[in-house]
N, C-alpha and C. Protein backbone atom coordinates (compact mmCIF):
# COMPACT_ATOMS: atom_id res chain seq x y z
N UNK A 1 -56.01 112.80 -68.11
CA UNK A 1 -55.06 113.67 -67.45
C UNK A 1 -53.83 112.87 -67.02
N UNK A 2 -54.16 111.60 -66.35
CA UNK A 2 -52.93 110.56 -65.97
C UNK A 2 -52.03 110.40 -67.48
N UNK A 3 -52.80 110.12 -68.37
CA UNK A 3 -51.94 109.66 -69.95
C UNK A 3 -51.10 111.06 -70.40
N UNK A 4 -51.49 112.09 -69.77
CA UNK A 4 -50.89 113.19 -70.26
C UNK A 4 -49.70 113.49 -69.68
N UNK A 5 -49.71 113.35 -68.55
CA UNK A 5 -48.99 113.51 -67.47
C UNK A 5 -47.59 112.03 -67.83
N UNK A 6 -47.87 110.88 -67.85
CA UNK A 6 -46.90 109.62 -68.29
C UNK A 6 -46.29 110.21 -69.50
N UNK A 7 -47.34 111.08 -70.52
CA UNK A 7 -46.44 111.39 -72.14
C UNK A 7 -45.54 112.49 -71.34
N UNK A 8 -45.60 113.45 -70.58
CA UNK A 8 -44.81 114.36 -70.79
C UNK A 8 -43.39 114.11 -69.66
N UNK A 9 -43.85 112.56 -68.93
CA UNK A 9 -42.81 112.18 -67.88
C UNK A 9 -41.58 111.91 -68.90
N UNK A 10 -42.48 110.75 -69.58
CA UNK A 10 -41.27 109.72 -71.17
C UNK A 10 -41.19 111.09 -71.65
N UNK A 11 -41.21 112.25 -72.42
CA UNK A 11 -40.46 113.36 -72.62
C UNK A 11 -39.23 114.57 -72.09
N UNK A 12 -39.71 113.78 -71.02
CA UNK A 12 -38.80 114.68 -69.99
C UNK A 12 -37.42 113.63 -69.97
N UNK A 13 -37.97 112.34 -69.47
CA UNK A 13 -36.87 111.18 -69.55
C UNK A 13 -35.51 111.33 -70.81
N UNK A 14 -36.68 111.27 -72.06
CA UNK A 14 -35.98 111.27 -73.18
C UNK A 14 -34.87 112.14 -73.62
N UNK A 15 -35.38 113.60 -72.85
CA UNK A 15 -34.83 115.17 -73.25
C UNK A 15 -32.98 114.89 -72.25
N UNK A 16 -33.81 114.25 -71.19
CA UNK A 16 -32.35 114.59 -70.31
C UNK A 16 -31.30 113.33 -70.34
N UNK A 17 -31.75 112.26 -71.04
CA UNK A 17 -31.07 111.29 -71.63
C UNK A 17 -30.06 111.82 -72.57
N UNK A 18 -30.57 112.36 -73.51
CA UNK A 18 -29.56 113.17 -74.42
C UNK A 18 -28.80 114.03 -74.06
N UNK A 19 -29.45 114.96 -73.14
CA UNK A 19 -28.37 115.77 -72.44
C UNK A 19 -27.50 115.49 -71.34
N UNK A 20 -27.70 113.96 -71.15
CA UNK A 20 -26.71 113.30 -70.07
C UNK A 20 -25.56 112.58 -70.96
N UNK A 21 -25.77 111.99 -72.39
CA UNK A 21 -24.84 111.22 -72.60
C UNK A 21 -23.99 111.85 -73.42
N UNK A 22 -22.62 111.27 -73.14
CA UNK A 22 -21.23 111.52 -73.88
C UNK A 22 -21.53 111.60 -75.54
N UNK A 23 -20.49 112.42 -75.79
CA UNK A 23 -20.69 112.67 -77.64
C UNK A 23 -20.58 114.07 -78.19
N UNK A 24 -20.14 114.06 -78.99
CA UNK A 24 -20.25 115.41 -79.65
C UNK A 24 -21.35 116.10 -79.74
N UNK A 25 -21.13 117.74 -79.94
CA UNK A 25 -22.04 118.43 -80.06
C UNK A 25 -22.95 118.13 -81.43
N UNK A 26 -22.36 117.58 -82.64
CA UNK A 26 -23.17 117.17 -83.50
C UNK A 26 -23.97 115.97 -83.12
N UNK A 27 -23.04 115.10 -82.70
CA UNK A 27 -24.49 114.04 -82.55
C UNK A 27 -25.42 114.19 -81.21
N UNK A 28 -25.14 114.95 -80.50
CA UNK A 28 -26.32 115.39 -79.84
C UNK A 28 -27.60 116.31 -80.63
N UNK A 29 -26.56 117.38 -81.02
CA UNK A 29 -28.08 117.99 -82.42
C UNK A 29 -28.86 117.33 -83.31
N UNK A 30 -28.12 116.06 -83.82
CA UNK A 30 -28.41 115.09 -84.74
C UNK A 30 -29.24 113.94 -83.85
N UNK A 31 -29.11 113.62 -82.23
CA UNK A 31 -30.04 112.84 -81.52
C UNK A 31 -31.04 113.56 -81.17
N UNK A 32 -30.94 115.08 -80.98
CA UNK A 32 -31.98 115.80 -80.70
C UNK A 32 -33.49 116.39 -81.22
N UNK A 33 -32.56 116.68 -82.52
CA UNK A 33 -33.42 116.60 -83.92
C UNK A 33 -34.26 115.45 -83.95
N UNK A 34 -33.88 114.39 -83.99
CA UNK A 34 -34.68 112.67 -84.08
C UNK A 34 -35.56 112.83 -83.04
N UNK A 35 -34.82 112.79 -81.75
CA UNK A 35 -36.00 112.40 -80.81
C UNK A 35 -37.11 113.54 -80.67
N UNK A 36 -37.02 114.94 -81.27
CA UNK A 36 -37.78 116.09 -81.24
C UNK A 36 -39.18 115.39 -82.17
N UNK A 37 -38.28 115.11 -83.16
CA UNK A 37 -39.14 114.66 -84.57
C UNK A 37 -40.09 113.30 -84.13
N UNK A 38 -39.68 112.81 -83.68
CA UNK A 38 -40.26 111.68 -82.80
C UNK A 38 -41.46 111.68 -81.54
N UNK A 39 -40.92 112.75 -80.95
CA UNK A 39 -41.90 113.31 -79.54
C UNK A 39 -42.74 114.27 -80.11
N UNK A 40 -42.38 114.90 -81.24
CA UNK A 40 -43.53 115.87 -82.15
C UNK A 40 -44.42 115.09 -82.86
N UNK A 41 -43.92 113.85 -83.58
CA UNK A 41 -44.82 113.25 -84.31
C UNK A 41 -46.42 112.54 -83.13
N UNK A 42 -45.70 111.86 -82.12
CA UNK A 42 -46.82 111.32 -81.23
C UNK A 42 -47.69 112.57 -80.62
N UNK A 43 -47.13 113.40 -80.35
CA UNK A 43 -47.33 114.12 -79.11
C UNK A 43 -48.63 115.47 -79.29
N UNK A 44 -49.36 115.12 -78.49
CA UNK A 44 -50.79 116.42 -78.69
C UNK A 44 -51.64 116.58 -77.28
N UNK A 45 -50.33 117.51 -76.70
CA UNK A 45 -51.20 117.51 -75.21
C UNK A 45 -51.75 118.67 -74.96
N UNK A 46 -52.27 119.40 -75.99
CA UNK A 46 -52.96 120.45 -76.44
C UNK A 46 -52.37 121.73 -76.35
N UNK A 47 -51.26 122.00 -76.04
CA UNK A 47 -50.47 123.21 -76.47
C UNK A 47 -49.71 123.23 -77.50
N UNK A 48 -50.22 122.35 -78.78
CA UNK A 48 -49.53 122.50 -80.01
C UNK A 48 -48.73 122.01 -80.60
N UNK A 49 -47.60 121.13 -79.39
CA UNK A 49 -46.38 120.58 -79.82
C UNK A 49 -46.38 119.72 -80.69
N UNK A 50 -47.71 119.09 -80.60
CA UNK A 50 -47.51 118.08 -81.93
C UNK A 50 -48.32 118.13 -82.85
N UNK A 51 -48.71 119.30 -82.94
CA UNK A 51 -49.24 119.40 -84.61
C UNK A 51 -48.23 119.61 -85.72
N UNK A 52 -48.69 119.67 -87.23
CA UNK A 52 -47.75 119.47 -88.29
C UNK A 52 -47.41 121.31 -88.17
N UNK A 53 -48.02 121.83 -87.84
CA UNK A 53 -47.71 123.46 -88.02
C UNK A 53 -46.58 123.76 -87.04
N UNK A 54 -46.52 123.50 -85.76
CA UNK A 54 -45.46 123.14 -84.86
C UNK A 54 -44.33 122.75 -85.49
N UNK A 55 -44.84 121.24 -85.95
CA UNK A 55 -43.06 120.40 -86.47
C UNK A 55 -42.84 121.29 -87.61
N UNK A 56 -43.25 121.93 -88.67
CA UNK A 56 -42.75 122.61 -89.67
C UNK A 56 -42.27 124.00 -89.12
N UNK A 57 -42.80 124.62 -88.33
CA UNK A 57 -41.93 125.99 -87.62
C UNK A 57 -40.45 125.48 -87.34
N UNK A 58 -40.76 123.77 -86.11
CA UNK A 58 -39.33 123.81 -85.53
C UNK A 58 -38.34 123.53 -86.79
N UNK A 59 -38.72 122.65 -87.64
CA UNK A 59 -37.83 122.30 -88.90
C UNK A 59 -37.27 123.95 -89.46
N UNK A 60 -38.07 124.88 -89.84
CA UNK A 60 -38.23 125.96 -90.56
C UNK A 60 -37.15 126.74 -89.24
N UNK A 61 -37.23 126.91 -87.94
CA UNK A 61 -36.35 127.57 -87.33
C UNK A 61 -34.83 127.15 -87.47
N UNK A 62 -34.61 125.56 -87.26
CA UNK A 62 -33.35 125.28 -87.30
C UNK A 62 -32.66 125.23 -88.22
N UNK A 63 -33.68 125.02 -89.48
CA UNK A 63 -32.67 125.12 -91.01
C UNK A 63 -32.40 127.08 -90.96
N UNK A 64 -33.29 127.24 -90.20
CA UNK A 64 -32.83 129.18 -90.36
C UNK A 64 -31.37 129.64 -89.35
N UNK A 65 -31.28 128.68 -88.29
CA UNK A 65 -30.54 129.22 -87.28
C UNK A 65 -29.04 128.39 -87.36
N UNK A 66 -29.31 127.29 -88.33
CA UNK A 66 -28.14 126.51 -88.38
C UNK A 66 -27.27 127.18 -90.06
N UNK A 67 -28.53 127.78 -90.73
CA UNK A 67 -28.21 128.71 -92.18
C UNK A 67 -27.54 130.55 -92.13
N UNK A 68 -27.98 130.60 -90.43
CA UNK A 68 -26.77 131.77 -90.03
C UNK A 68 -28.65 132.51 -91.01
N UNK A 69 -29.51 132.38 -90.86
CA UNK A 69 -30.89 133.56 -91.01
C UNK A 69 -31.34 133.75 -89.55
N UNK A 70 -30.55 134.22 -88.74
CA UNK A 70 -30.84 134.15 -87.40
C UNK A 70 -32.36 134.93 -86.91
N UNK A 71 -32.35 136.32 -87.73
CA UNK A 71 -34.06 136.97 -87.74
C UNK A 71 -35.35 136.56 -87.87
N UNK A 72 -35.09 135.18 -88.81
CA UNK A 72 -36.38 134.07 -89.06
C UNK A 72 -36.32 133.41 -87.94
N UNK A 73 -35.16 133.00 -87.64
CA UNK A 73 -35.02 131.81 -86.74
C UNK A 73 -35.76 132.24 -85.19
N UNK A 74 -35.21 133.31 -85.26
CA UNK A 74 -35.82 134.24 -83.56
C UNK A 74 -37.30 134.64 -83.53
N UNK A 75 -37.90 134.86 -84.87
CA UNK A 75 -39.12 135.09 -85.28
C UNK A 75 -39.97 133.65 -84.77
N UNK A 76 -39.59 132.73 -85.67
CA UNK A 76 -40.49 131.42 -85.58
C UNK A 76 -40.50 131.08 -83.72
N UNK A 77 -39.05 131.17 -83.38
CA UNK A 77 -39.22 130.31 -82.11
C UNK A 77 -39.60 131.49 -81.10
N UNK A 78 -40.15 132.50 -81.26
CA UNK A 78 -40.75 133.32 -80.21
C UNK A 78 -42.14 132.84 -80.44
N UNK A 79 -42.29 132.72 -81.83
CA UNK A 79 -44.30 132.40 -81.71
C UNK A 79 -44.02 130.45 -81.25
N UNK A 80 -43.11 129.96 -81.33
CA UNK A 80 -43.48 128.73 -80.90
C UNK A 80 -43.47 128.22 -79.17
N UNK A 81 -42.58 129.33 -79.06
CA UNK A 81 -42.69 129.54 -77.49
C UNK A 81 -43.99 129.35 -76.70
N UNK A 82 -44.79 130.00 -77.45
CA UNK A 82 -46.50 130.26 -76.81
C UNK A 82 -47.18 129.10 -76.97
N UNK A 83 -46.50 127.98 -77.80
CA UNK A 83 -47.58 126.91 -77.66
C UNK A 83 -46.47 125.35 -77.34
N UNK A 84 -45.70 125.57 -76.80
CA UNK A 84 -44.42 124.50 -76.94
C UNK A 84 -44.45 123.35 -75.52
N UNK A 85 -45.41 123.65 -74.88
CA UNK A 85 -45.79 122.97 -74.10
C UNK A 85 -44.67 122.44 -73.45
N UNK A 86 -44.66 120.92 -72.80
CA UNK A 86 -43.03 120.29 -72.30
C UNK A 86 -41.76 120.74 -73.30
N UNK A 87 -41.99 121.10 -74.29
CA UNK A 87 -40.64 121.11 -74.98
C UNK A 87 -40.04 122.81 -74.82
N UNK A 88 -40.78 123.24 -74.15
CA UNK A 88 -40.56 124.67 -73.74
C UNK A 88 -38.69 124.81 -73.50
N UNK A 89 -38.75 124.38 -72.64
CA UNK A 89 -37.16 124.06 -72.05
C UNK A 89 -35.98 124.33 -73.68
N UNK A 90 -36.74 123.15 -74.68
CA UNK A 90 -35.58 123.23 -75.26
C UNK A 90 -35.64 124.02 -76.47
N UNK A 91 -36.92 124.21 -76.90
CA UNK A 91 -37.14 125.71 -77.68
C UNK A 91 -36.36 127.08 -77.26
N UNK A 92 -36.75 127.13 -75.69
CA UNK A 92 -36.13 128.49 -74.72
C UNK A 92 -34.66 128.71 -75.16
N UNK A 93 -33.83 127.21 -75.52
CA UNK A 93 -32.37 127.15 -75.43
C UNK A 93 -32.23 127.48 -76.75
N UNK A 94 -32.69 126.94 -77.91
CA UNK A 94 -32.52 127.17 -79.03
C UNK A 94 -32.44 128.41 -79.41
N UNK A 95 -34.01 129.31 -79.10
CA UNK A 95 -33.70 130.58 -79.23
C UNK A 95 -33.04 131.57 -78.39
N UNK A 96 -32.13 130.64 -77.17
CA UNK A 96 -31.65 132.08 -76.43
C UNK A 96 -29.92 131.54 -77.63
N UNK A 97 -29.48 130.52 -78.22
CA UNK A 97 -28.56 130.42 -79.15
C UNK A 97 -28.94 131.23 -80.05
N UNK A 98 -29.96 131.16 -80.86
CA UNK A 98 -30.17 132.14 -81.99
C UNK A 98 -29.87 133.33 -81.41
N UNK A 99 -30.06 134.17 -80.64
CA UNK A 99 -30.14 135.55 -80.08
C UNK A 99 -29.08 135.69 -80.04
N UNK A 100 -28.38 134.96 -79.38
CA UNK A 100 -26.37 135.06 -79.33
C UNK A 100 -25.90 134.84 -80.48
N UNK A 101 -26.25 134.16 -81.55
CA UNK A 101 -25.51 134.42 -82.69
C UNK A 101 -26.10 135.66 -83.43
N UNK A 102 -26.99 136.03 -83.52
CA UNK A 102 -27.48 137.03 -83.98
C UNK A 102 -27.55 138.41 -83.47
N UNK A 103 -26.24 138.70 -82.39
CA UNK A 103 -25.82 139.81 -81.82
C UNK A 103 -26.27 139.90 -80.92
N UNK A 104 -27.42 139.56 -80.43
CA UNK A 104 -28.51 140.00 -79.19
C UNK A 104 -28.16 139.37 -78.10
N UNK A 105 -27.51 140.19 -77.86
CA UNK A 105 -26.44 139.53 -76.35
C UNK A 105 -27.48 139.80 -75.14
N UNK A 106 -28.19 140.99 -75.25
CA UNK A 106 -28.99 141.51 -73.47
C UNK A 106 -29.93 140.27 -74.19
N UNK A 107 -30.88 140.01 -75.02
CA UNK A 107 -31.82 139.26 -75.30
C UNK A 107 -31.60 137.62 -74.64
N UNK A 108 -30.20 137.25 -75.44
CA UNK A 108 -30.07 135.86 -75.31
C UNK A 108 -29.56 135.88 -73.72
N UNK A 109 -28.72 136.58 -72.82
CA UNK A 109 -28.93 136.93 -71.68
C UNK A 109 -30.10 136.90 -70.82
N UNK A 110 -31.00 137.30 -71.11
CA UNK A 110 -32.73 137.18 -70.14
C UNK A 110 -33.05 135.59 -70.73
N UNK A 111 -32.88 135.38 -71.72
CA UNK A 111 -33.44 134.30 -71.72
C UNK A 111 -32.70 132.92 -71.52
N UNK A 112 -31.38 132.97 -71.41
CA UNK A 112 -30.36 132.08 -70.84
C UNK A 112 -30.20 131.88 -69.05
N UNK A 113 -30.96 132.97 -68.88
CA UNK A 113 -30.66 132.89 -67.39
C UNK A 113 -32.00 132.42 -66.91
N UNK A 114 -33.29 133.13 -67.23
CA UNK A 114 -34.14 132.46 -67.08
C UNK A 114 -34.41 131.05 -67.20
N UNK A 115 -33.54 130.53 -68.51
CA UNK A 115 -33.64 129.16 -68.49
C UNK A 115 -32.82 128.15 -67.33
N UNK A 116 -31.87 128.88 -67.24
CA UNK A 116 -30.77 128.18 -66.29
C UNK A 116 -30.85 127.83 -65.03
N UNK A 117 -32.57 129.49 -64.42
CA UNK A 117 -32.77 129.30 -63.18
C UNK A 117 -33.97 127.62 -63.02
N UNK A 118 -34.19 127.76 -64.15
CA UNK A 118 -35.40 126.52 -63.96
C UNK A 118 -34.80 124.90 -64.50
N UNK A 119 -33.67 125.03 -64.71
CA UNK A 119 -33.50 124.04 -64.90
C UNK A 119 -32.38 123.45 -63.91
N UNK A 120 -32.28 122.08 -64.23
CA UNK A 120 -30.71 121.15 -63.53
C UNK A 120 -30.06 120.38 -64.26
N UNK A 121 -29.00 119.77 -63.87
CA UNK A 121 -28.00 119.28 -64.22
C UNK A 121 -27.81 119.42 -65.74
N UNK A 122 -27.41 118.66 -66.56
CA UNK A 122 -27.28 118.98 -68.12
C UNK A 122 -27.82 120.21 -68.48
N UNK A 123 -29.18 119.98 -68.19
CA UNK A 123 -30.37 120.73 -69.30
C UNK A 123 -29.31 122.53 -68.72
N UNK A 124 -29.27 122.63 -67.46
CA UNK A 124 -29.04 123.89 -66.96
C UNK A 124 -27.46 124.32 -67.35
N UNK A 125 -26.69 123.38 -67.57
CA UNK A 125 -24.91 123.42 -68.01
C UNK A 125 -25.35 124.27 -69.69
N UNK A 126 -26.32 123.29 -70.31
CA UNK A 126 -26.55 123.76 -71.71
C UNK A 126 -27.14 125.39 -71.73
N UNK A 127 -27.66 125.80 -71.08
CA UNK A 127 -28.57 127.19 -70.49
C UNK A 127 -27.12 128.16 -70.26
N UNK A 128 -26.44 127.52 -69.45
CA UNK A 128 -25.07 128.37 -68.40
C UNK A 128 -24.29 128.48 -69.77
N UNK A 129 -23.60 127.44 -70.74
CA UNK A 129 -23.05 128.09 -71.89
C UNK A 129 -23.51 129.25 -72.64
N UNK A 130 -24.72 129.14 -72.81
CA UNK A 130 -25.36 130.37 -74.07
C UNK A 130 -25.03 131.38 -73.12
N UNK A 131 -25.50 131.24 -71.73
CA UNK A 131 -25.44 133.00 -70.92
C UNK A 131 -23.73 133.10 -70.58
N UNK A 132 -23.15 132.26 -70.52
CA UNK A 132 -21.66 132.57 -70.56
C UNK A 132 -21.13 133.47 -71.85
N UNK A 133 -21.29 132.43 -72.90
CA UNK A 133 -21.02 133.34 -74.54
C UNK A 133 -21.29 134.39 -74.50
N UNK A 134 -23.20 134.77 -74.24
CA UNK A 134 -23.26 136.09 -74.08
C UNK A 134 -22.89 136.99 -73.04
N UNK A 135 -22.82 136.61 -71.91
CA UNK A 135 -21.84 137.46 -71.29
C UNK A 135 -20.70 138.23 -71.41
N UNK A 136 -19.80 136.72 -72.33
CA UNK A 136 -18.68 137.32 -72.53
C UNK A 136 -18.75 138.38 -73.63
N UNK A 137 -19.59 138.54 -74.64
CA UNK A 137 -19.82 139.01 -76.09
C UNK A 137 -20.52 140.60 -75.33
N UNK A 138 -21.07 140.11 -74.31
CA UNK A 138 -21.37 141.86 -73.93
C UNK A 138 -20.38 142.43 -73.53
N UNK A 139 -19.90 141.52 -72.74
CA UNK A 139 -18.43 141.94 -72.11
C UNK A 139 -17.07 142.64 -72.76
N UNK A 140 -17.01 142.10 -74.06
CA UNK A 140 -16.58 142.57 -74.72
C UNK A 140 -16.72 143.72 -75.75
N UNK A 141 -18.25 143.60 -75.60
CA UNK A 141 -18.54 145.22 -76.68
C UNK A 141 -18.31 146.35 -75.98
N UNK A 142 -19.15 145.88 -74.44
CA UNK A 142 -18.70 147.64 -73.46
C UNK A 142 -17.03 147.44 -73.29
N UNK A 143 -16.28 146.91 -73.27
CA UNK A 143 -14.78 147.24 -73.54
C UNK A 143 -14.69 148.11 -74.58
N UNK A 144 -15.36 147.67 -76.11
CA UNK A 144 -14.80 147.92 -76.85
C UNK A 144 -15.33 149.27 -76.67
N UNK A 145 -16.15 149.79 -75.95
CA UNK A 145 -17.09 151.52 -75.96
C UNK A 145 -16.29 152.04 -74.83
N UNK A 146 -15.76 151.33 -74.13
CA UNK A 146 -14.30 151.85 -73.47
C UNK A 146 -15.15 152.35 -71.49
N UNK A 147 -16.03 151.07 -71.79
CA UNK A 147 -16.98 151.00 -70.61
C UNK A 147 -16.30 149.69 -69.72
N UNK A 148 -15.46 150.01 -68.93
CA UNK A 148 -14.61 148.96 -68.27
C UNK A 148 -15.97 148.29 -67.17
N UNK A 149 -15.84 149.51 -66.26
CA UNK A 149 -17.11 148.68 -64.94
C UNK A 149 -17.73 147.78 -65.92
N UNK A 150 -18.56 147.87 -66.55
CA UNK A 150 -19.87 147.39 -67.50
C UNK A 150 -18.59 145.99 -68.04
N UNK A 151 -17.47 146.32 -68.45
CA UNK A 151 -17.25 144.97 -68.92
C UNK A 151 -16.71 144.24 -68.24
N UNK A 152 -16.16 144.37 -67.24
CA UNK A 152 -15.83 143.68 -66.11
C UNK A 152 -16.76 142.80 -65.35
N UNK A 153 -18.44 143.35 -65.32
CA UNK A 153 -19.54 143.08 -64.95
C UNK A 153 -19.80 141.83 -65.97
N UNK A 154 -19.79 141.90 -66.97
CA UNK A 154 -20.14 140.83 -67.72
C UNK A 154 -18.86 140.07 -67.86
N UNK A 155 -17.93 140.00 -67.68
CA UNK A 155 -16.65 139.35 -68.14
C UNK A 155 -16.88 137.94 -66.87
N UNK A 156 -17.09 139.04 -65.23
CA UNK A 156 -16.84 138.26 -64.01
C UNK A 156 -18.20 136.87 -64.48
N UNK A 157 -19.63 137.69 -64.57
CA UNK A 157 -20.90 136.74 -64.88
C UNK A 157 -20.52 135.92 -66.21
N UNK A 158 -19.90 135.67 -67.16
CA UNK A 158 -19.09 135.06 -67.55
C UNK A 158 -18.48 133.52 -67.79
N UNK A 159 -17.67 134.55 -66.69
CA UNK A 159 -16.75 133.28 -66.14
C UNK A 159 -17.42 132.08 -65.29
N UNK A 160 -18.39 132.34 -64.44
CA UNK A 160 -18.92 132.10 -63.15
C UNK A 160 -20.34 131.34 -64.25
N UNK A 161 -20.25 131.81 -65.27
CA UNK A 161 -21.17 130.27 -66.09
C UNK A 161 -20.30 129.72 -66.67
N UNK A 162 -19.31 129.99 -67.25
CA UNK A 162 -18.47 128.99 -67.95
C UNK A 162 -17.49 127.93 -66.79
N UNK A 163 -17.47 128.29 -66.03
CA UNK A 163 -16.51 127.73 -64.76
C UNK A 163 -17.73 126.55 -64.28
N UNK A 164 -18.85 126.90 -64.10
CA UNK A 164 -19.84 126.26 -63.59
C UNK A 164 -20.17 124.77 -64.45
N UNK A 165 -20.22 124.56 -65.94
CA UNK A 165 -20.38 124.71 -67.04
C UNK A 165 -19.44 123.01 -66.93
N UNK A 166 -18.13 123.52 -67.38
CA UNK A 166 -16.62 123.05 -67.20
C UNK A 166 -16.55 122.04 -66.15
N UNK A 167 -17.03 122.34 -64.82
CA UNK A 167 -16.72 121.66 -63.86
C UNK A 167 -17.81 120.41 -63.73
N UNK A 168 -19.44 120.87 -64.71
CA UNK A 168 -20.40 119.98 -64.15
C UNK A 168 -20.72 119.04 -65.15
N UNK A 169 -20.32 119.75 -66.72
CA UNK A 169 -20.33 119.01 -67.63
C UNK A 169 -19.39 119.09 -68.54
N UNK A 170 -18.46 118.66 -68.50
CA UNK A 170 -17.08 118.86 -69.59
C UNK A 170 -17.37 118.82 -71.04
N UNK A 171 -18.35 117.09 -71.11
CA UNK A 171 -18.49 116.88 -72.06
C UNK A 171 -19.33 117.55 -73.35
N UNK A 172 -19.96 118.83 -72.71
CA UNK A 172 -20.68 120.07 -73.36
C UNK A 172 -19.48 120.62 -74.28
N UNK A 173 -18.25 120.54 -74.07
CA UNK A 173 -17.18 121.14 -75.01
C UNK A 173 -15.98 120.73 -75.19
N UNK A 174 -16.96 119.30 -76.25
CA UNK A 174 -15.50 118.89 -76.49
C UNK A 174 -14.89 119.20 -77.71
N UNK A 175 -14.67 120.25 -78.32
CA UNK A 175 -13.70 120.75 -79.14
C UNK A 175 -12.31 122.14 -78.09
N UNK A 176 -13.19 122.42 -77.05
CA UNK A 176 -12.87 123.45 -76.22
C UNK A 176 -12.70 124.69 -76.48
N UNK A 177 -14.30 125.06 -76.84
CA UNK A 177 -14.46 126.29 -76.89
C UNK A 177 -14.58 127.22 -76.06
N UNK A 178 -15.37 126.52 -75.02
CA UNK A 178 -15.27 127.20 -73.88
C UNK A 178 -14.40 127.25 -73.07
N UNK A 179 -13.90 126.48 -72.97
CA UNK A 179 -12.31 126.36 -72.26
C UNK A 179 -11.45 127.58 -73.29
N UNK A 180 -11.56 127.65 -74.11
CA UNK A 180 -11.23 128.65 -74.50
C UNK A 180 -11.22 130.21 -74.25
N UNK A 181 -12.64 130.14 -74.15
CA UNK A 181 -13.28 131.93 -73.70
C UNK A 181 -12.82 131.78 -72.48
N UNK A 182 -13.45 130.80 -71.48
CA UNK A 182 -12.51 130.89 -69.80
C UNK A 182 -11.21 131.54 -69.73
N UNK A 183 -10.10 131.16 -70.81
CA UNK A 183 -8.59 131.24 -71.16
C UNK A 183 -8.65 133.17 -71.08
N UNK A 184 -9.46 133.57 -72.35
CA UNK A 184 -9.92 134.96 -72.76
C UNK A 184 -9.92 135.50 -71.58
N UNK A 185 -11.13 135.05 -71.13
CA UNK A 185 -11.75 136.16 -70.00
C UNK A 185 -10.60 136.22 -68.75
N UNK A 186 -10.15 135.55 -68.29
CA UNK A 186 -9.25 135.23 -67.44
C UNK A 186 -8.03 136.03 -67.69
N UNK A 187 -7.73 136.06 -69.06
CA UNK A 187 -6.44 137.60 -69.56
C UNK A 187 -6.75 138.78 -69.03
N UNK A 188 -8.40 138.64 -70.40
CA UNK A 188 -8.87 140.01 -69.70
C UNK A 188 -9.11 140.46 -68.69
N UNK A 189 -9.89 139.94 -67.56
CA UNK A 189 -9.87 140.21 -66.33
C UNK A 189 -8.79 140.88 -65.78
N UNK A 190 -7.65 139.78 -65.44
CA UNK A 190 -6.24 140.26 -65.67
C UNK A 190 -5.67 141.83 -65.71
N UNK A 191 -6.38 142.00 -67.16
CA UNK A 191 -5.72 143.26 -67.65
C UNK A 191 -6.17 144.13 -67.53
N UNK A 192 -7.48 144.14 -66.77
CA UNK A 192 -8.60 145.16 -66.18
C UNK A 192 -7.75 145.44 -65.14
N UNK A 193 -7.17 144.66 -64.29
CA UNK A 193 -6.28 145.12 -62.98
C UNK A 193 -7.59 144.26 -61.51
């Protein structure tokens, strides 16, 4: 129980190492990927994470979710959810991204926020982007149905992750995307009155 407990400390260490250091969003996916592949290969603390059926789902989700097959991708990482043990956290994030690219804004919403409430620093900035995006992406459809309250509601929740986001971890966007949508929402708001 002690050896189990030390593997999933060095996992935890490892996870928020990456999500602490400077670098692009690719080479974080590209350090993430490694050290996943790495903490999957050792790792069997009996919820699955490190069996070969595990590492071939997560491989099989991200070539689906990075290939824009977002329906596989949401498929695999809901059944991997149930056995993902410590790596729960970053499965949760993966598929609340798949859900946001794959339209499912209320979806990736419950599960961005849920993640965001359980987590800190990095891990939770990375959580606050996906529920920002989708915020804003709901925010913008009830506009477009000519549902102002409703998009105003998501525009304000929004902002208030992307602002959060911005201020705690910059280095989450450095091309400035999000600094971008902030720019958006901030018109729109605006033009709501």
């Amino acid at each position: 129980m002690k050896r189990k407990a030390q593997k999933q400390a060095k996992e935890q260490v490892l996870m928020q190492q990456i999500f602490s250091r400077p670098g692009t969003t690719a080479w974080r996916a590209l350090a993430l990927t490694t050290v996943l592949a790495v903490v999957l290969s050792g790792c069997d603390d009996g919820s699955g994470a490190g069996s070969n059926s595990f590492r071939n789902d997560y491989t099989a989700a991200r070539g689906a979710l990075e290939s824009g097959n977002y329906d596989k991708a949401n498929r695999i990482y809901t059944r991997m959810l149930q056995d993902a043990g410590p790596l729960t956290p970053r499965i949760q994030l993966e598929y609340a991204h798949s859900l946001l690219r794959s339209g499912a804004y209320g979806e990736a919403i419950q599960q961005a926020q849920a993640l965001s409430q359980s987590q800190s620093g990095t891990a939770r900035s990375a959580a606050l982007s996906v529920l920002g995006a989708a915020h804003h992406e709901m925010g913008l459809t009830a506009l477009t149905s000519q549902d102002a309250a409703n998009g105003r509601q998501h525009l304000v929740a929004a902002q208030t992750a992307i602002t959060e986001v911005l201020r705690a971890d910059p280095e989450l966007d450095p091309l400035g995307a999000l600094a971008g949508r902030q720019a958006s929402i901030k018109v729109q708001l605006k033009s709501l009155g």
